[in-house]
Protein backbone atom coordinates (compact mmCIF):
# COMPACT_ATOMS: atom_id res chain seq x y z
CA UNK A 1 -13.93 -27.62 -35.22
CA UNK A 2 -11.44 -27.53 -32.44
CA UNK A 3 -11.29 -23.86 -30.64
CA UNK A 4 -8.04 -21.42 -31.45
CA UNK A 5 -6.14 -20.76 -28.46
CA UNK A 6 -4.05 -18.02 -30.17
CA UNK A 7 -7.69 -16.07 -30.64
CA UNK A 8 -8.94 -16.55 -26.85
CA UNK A 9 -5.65 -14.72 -25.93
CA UNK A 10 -5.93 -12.18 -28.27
CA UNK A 11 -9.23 -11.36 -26.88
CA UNK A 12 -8.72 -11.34 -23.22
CA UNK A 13 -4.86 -10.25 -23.38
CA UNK A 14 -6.15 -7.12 -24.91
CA UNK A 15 -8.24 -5.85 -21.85
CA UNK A 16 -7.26 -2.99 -19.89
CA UNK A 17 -6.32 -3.41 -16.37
CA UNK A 18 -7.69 0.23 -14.83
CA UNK A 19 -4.91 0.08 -11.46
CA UNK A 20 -2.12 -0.18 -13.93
CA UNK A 21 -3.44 1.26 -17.25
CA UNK A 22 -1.67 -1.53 -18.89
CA UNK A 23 -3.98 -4.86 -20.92
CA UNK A 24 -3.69 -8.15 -19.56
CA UNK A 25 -1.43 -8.72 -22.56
CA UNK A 26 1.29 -6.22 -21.34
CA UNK A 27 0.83 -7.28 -17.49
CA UNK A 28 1.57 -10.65 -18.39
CA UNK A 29 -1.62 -11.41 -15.92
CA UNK A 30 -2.75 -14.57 -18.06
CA UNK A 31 -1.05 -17.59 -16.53
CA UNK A 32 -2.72 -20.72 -18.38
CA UNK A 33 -5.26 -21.52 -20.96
CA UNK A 34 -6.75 -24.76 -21.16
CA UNK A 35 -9.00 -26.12 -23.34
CA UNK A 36 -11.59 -29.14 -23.02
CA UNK A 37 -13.83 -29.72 -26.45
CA UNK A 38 -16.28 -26.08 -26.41
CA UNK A 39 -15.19 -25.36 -22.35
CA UNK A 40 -12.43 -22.97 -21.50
CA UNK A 41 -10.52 -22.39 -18.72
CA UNK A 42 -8.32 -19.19 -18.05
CA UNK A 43 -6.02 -18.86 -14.70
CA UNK A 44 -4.95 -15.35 -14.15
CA UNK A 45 -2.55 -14.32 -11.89
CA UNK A 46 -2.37 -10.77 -10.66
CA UNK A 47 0.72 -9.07 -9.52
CA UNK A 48 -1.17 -7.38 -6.78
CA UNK A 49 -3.84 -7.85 -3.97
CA UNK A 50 -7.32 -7.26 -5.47
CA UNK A 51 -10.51 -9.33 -3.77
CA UNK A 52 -12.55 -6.46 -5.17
CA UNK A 53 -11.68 -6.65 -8.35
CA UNK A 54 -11.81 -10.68 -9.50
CA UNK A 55 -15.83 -10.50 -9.74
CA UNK A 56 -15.64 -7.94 -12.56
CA UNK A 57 -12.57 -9.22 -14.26
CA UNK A 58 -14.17 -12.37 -14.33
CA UNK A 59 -17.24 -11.03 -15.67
CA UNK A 60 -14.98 -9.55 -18.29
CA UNK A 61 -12.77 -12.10 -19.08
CA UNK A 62 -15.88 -14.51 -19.52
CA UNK A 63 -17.43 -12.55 -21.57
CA UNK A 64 -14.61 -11.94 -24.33
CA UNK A 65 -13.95 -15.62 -24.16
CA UNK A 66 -17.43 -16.35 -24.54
CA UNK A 67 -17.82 -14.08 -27.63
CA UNK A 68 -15.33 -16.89 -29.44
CA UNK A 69 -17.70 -19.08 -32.36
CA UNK A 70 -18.08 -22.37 -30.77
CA UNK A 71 -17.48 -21.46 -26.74
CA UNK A 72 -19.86 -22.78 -24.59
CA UNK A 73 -18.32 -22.97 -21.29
CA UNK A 74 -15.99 -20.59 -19.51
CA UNK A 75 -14.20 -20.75 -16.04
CA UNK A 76 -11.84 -18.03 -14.64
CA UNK A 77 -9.65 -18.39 -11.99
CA UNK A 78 -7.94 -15.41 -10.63
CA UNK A 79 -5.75 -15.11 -8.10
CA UNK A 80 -2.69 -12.88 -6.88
CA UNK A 81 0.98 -13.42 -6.65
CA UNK A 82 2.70 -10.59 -4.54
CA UNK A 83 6.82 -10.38 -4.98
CA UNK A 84 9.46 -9.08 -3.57
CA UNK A 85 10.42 -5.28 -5.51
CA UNK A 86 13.60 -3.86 -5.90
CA UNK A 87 14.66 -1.31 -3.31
CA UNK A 88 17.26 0.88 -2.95
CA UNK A 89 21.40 0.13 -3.75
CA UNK A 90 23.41 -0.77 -0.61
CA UNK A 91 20.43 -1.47 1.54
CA UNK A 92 19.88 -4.78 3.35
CA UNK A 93 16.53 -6.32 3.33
CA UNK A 94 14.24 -6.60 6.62
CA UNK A 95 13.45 -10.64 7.18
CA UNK A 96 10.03 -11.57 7.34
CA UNK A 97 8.97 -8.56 4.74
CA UNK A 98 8.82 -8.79 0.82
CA UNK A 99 8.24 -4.63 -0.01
CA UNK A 100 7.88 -1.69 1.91
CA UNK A 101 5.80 1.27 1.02
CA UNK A 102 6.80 4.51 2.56
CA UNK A 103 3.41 7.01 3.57
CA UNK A 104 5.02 10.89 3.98
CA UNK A 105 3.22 14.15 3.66
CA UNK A 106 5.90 16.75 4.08
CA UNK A 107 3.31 18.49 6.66
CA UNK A 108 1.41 17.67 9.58
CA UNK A 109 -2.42 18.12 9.81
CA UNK A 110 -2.94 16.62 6.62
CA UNK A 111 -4.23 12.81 8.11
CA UNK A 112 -1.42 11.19 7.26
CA UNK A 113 -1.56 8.25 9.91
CA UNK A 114 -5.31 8.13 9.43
CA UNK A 115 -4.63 7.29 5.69
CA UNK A 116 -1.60 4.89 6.58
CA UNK A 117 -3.73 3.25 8.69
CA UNK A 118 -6.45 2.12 6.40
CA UNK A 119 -4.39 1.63 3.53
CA UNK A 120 -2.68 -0.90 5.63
CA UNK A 121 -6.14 -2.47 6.09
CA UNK A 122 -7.43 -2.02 2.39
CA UNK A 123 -4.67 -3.89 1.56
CA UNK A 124 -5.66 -6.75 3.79
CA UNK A 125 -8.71 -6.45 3.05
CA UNK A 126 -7.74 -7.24 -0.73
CA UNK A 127 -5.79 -10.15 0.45
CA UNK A 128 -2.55 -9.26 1.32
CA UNK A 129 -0.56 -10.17 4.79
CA UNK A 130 0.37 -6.39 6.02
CA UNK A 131 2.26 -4.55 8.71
CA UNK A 132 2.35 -1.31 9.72
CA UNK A 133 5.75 0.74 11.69
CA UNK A 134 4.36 3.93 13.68
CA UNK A 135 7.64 5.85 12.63
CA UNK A 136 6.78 8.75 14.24
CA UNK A 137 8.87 8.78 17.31
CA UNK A 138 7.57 12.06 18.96
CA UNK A 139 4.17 11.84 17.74
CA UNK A 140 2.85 7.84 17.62
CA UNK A 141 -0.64 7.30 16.98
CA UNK A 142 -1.17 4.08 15.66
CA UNK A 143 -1.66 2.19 18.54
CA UNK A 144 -4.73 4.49 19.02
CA UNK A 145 -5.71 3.99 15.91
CA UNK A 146 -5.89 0.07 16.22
CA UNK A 147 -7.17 0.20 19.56
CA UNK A 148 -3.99 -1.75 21.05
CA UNK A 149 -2.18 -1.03 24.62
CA UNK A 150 0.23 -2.89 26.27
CA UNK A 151 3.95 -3.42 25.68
CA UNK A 152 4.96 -6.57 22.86
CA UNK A 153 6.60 -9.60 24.03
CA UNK A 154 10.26 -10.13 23.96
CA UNK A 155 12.56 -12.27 23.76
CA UNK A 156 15.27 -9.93 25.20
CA UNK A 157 16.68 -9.86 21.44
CA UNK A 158 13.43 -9.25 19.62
CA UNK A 159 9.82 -7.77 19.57
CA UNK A 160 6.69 -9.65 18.33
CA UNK A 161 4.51 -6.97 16.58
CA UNK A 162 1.02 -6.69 18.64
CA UNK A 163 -1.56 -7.28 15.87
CA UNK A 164 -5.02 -6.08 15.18
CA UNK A 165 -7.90 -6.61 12.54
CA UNK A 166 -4.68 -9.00 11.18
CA UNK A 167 -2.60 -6.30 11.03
CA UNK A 168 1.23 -6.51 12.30
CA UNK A 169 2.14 -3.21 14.18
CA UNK A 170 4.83 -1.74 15.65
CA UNK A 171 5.44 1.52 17.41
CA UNK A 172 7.32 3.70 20.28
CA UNK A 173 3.59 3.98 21.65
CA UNK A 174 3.71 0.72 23.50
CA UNK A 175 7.16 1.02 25.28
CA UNK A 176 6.02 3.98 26.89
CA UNK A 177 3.37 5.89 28.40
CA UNK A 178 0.99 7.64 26.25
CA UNK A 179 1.53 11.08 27.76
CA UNK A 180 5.08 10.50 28.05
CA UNK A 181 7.06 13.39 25.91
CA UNK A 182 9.82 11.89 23.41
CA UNK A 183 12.86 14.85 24.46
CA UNK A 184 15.76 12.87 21.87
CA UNK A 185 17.70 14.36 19.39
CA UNK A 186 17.76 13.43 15.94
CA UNK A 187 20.30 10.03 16.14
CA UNK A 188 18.53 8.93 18.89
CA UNK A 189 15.21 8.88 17.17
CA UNK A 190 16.98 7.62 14.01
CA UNK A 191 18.64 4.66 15.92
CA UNK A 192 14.80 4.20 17.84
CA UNK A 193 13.55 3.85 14.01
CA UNK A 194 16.22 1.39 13.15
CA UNK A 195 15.40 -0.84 16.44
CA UNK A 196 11.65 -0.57 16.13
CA UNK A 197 12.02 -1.60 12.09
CA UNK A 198 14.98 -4.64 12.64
CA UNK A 199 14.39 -5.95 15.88
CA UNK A 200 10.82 -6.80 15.44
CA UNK A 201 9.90 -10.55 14.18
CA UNK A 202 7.68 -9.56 11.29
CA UNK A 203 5.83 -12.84 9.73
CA UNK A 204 6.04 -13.25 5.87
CA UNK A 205 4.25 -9.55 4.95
CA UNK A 206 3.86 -8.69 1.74
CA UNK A 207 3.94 -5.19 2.58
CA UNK A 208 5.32 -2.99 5.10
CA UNK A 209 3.60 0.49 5.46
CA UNK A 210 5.96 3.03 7.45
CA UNK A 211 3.77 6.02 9.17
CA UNK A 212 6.46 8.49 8.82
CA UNK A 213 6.19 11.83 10.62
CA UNK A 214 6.11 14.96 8.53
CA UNK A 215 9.13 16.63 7.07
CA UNK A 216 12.12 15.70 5.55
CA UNK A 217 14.76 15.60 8.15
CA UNK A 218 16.55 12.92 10.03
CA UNK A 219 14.45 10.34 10.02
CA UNK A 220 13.01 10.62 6.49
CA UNK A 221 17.23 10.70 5.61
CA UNK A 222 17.77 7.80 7.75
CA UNK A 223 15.35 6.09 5.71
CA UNK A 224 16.36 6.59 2.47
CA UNK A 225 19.98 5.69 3.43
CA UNK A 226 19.07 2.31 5.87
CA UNK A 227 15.78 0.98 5.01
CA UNK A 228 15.03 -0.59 1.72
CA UNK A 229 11.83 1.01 0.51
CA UNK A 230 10.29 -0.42 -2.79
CA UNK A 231 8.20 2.76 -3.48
CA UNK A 232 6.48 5.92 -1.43
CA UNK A 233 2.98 7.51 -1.21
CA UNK A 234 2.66 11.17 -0.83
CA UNK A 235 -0.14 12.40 0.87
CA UNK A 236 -1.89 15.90 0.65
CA UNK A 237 -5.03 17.84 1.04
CA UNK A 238 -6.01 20.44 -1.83
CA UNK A 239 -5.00 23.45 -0.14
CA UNK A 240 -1.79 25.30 -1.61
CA UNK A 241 0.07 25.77 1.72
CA UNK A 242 -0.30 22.03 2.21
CA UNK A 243 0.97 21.15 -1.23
CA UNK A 244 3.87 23.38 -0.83
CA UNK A 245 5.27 21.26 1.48
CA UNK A 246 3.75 17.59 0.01
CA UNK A 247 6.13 18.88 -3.39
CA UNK A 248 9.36 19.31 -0.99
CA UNK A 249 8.59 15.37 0.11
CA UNK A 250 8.02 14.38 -3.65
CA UNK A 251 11.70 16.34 -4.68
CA UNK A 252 13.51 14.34 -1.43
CA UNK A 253 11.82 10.90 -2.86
CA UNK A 254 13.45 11.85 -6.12
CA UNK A 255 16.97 12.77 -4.76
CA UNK A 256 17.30 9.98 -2.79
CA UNK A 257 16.15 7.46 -5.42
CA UNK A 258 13.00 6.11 -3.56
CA UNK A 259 9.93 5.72 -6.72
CA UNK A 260 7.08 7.82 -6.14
CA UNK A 261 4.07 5.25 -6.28
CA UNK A 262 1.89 8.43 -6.57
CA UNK A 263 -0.48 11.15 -4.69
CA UNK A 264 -3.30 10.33 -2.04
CA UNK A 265 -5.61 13.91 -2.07
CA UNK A 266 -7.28 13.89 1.55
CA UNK A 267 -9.65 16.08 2.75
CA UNK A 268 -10.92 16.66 -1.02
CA UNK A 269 -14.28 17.25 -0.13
CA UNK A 270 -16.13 17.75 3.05
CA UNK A 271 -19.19 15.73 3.58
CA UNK A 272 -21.92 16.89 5.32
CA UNK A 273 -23.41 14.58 8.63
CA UNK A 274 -26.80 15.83 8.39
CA UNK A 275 -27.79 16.45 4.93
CA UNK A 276 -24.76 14.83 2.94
CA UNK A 277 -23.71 17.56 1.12
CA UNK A 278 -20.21 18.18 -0.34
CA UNK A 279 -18.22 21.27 -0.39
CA UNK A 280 -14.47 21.36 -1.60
CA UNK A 281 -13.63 23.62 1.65
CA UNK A 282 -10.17 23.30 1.10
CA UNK A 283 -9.79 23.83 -2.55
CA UNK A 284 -9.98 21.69 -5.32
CA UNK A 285 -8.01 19.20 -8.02
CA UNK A 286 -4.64 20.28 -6.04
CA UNK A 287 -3.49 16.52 -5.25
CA UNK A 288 -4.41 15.39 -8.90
CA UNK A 289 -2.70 18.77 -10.44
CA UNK A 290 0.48 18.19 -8.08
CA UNK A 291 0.59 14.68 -9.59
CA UNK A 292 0.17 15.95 -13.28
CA UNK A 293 3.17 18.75 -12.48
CA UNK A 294 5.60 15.64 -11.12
CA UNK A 295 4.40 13.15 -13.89
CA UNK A 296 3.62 10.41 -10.79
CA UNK A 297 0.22 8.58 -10.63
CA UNK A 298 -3.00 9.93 -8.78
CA UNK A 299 -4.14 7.36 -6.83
CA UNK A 300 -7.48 9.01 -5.56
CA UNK A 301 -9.32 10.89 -3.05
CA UNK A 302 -10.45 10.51 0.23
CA UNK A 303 -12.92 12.87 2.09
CA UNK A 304 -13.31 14.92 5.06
CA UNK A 305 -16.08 12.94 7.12
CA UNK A 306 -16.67 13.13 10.24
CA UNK A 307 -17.10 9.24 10.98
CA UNK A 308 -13.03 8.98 9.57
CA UNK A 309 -12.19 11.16 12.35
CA UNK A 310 -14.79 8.95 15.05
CA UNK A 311 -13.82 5.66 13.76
CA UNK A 312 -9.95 6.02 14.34
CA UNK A 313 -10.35 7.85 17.57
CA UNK A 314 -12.40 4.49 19.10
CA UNK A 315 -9.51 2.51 17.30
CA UNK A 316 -11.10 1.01 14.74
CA UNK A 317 -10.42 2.21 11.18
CA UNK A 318 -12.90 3.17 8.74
CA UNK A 319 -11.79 0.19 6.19
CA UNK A 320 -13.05 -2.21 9.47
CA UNK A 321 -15.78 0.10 11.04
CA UNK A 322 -17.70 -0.11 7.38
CA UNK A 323 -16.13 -2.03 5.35
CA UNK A 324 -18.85 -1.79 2.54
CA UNK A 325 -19.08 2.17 2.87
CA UNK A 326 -18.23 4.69 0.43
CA UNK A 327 -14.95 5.39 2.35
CA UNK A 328 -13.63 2.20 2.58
CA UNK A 329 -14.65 1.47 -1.72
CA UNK A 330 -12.21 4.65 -2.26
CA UNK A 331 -9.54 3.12 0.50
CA UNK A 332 -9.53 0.11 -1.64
CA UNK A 333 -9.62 1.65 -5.23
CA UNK A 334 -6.35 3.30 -4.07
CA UNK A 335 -4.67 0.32 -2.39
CA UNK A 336 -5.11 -2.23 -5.68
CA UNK A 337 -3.75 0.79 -7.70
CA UNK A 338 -0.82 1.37 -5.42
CA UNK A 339 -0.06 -2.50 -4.97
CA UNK A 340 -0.43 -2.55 -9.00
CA UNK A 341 2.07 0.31 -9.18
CA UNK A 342 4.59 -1.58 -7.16
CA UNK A 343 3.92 -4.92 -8.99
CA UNK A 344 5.30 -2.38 -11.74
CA UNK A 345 8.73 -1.92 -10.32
CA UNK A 346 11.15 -4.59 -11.24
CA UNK A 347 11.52 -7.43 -9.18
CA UNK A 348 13.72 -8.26 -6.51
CA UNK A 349 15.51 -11.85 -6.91
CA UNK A 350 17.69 -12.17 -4.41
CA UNK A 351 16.11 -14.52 -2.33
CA UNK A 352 15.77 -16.59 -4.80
CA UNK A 353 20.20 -17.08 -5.27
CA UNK A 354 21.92 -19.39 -2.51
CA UNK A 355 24.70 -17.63 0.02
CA UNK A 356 27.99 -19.33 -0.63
CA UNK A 357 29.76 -20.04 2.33
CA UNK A 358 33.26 -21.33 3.06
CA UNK A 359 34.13 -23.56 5.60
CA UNK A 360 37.91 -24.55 6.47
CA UNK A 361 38.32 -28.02 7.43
């Protein structure tokens, strides 16, 4: 008795990816099924970067199949296919990058750069090609963070990004000194942005995370009105005075059109170096509540431990200092369900339409 295609998708289009919420079915994920005598084999194709994930959906997928009368042999193949996401009306896209994910915080002291930084490398980590813009013109950190120096090459009309563990940054660190003051007023750091973001030769990412500085002023505006961001990420710790000012940074998202991809909580717990302990030191459940009050997604926690603060003061991120630490699991949990929450937005297709040109003869 030949096998019944229609019941192997009904069985594996009816599981539940958990960095969307949404089955298989509803994603779409399931790109062929093939069928040799009793063996099975099932391509999926994820809208997202997720290495840490295949194993188990696998695992899962093989298992449903294999629950099918007269399976014997199953073979998954999964894989990820990253697109280009809609972005804001009147905005022209930056060459050489498919989406851009905004990082704010509304305040300072919360770690948002630390956070930028290794989401950017979670996301490589789960397969994705990734940059990263230090927009913070008075404050850059990033090349810290990566342990880079030195100015980028130059073509006199363009920058090549200086790149670490794969990563393609840019920031104002490397054209000047790292003690040197930025005294500009606010269209001078806005036009600084706009150089830093255009003039740099950024190859074929898939995403772009901005490091912007905390607020909502000028350059946070200039964003919003120039750059064509496919979703933001708000980060906050628990503490109420810091999620008074992470809610003013979820409002200016929502005025200026920019999606919400959802809440990182920071800080949520502070782990003990010597006996491992936690303690919620600065509150508690005020990232995930924030979240529940705005009806955007929670994307997870990160702690307060001390080797964070270490590893990206020696310039090399937690995600690459220990990759298989508890730190760097959470860092990656949130990235797939961030990348997932963009792979929700609707896609972008104008690459894909010729430019008409006229010539006269």
């Amino acid at each position: 008795m030949a096998l019944d295609k229609s019941s192997i998708e009904a069985n594996i289009n009816a599981i539940t990816d958990p960095h969307n919420g949404k089955t298989l079915g509803e994603s779409k994920a399931i790109s062929d099924i093939s069928i040799d005598g009793n063996s099975v084999v099932i391509k999926v194709a994820l809208g997202y970067p997720a290495k840490s994930y295949h194993d188990e959906l696998n695992k899962q997928i093989s298992e449903a199949t294999s629950a099918i009368d007269g399976v014997s042999a199953v073979q998954v193949d999964v894989s990820s296919n990253i697109n280009a996401h809609a972005v804001q009306e009147g905005t022209k896209p930056i060459e050489g990058v498919k989406n851009i994910i905004a990082v704010a915080s509304g305040k300072g002291g919360v770690g948002k750069s630390t956070v930028s930084a290794n989401l950017a490398l979670a996301l490589s980590a789960e397969g994705a090609t990734v940059g990263i813009l230090d927009a913070d013109i008075y404050g850059p950190s990033q090349p810290r963070m990566f342990g880079l120096s030195g100015q980028p090459t130059s073509d006199g009309k363009s920058l090549q990004p200086m790149s670490s563990y794969h990563i393609q940054t840019m920031s104002i660190g490397y054209l000047i000194e790292e003690d040197t003051p930025m005294i500009w007023r606010g269209p001078m750091v806005t036009q600084a942005l706009e150089q830093l973001l255009r003039d740099t030769r950024w190859n074929d990412l898939d995403y772009l995370i901005i490091d912007l500085p905390p607020g909502t002023g000028d350059i946070q505006l200039t964003l919003a009105q120039k750059v064509p961001v496919t979703g933001s990420v708000i980060v906050t710790t628990p503490q109420d005075i810091a999620l008074i000012d992470a809610r003013k940074a979820v409002k200016m998202f929502e005025k200026v059109e920019i999606p919400i991809l959802g809440v990182i909580e920071n800080m949520s717990t502070h782990v003990c170096s010597n006996c491992g302990h936690e303690e919620p030191i600065f509150g508690s459940g005020g990232g995930e509540q924030m979240a529940k009050d705005y009806d955007v997604e929670y994307l997870g926690n990160i702690p307060l431990d001390i080797q964070i603060r270490e590893n990206a003061d020696a310039g090399k991120p937690t995600v690459v200092a220990d990759p298989d630490g508890s730190v760097s699991t959470a860092y990656k949990a949130i990235a797939r369900k961030t990348a997932a929450r963009l792979a929700d937005r609707k896609k972008d297709f104008s690459a894909a339409f010729p430019n008409i040109v006229i010539q006269q003869n």
